[in-house]
C-alpha atoms as a PDB file:
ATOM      1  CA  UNK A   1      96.528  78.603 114.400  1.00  0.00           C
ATOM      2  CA  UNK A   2      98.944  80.515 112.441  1.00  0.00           C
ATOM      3  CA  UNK A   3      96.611  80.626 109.433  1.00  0.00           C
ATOM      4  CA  UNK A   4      93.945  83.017 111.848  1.00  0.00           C
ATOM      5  CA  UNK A   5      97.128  84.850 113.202  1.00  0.00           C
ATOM      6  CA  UNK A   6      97.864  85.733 109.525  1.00  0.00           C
ATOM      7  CA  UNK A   7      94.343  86.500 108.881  1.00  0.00           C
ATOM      8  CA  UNK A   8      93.913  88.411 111.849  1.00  0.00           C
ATOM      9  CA  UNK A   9      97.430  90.519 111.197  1.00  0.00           C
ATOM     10  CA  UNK A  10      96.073  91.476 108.072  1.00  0.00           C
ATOM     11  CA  UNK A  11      92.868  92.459 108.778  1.00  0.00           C
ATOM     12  CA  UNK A  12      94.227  94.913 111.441  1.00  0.00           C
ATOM     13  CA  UNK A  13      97.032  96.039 109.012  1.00  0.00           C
ATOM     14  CA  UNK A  14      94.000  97.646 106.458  1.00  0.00           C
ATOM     15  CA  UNK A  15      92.270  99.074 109.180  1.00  0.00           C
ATOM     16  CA  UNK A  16      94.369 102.776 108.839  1.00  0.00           C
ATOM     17  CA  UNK A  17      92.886 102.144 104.885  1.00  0.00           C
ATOM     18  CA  UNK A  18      89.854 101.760 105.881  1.00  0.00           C
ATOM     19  CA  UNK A  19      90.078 104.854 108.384  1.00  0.00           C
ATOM     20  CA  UNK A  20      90.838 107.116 105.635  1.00  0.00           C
ATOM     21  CA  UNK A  21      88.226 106.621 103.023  1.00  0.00           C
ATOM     22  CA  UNK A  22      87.012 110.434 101.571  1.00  0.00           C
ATOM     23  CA  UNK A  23      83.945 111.624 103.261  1.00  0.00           C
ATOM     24  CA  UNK A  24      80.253 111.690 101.599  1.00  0.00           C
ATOM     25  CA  UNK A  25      80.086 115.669 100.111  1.00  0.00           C
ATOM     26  CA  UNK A  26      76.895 115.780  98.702  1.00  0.00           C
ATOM     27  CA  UNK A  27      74.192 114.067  97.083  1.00  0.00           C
ATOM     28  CA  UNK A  28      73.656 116.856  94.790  1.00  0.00           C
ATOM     29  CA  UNK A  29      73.946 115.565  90.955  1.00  0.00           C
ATOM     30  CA  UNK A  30      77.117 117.037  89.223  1.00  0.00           C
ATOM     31  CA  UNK A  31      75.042 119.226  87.596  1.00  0.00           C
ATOM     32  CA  UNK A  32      74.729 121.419  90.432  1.00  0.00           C
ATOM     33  CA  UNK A  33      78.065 122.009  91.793  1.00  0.00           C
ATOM     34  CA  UNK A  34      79.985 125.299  91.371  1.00  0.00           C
ATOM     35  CA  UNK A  35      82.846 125.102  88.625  1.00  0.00           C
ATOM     36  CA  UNK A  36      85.974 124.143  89.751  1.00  0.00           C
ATOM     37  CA  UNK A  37      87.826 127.701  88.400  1.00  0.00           C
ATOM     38  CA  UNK A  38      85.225 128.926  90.998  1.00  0.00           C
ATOM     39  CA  UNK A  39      86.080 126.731  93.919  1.00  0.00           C
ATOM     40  CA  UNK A  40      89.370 126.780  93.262  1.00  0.00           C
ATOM     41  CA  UNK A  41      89.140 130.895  93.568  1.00  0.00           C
ATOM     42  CA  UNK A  42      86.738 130.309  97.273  1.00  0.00           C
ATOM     43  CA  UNK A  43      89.653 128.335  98.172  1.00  0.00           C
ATOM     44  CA  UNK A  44      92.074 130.782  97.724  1.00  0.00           C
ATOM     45  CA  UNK A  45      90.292 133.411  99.389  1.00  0.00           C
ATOM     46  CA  UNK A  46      89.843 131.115 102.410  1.00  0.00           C
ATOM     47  CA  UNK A  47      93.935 131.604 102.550  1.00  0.00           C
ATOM     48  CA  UNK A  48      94.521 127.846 100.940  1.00  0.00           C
ATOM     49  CA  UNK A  49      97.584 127.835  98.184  1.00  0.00           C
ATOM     50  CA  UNK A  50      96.685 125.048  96.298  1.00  0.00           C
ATOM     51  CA  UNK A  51      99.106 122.633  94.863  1.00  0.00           C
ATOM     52  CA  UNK A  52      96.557 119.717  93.887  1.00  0.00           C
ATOM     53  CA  UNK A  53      93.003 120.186  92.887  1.00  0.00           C
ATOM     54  CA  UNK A  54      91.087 116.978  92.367  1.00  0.00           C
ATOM     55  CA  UNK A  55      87.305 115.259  92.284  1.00  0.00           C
ATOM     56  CA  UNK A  56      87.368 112.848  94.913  1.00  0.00           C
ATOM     57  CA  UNK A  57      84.223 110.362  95.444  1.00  0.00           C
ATOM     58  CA  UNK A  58      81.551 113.282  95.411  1.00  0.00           C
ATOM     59  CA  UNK A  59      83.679 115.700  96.858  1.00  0.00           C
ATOM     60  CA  UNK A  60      86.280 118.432  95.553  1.00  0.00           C
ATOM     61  CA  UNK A  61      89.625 118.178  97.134  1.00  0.00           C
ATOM     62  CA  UNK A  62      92.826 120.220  97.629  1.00  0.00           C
ATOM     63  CA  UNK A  63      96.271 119.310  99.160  1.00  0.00           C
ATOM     64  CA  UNK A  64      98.550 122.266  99.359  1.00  0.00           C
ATOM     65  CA  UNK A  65      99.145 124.987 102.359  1.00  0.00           C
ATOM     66  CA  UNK A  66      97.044 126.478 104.737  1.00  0.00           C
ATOM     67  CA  UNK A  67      97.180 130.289 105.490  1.00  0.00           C
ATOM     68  CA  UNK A  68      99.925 129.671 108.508  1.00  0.00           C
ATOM     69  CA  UNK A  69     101.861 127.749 105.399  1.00  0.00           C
ATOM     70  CA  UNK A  70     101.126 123.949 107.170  1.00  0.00           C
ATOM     71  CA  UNK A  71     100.189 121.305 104.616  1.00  0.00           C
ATOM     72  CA  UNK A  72      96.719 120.569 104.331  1.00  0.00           C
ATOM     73  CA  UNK A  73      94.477 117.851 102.754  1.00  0.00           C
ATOM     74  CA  UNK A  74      90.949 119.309 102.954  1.00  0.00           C
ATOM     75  CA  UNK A  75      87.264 118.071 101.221  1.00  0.00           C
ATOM     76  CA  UNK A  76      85.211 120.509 100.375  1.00  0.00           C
ATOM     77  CA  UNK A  77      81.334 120.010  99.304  1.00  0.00           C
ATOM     78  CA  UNK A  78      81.331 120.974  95.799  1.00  0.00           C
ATOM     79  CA  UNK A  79      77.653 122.687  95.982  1.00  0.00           C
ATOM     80  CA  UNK A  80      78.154 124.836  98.694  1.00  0.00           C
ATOM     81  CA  UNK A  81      81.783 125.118  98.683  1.00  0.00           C
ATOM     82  CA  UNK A  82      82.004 124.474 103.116  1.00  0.00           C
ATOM     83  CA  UNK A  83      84.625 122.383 104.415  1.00  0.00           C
ATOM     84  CA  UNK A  84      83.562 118.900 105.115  1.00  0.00           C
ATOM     85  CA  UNK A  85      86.928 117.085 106.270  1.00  0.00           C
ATOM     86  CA  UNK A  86      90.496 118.325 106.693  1.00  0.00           C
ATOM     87  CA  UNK A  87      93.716 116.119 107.583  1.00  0.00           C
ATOM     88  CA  UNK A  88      97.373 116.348 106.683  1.00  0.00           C
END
């Protein structure tokens, strides 16, 4: 009995890990997505300050500031440049 208590504990424990797995982007080869000096200048313009720019799965992503100054962990489809996901 305790053995599926523990089991079952733990199993709900990794279920916020689970939750926040990085979205699909694209299915575009890397070949085709913009450069990151360009993203990273459509993010700016968008009113993001960037403090981390990084390849995530197939999808670029930022955590920094928003334009009201809030933090903000958004995804971003590397072809296009549109915002797939954003969180905190």
């Amino acid at each position: 009995m305790k053995l599926k208590l523990v089991a079952a504990l733990t199993i709900l424990s990794l279920s916020p890990v689970l939750a926040l797995a990085s979205p699909s982007c694209t299915k575009e080869p890397k070949s085709k997505w913009m450069p990151e000096a360009a993203m990273k200048a459509k993010i700016e313009a968008m009113g993001y300050k960037v403090k981390t720019f990084e390849i995530t799965g197939n999808c670029y992503e930022i955590y920094g500031k928003d334009k009201n100054g809030e933090r903000a962990e958004v995804y971003f489809n590397p072809v296009s440049g549109d915002i797939v996901q954003k969180g905190d």
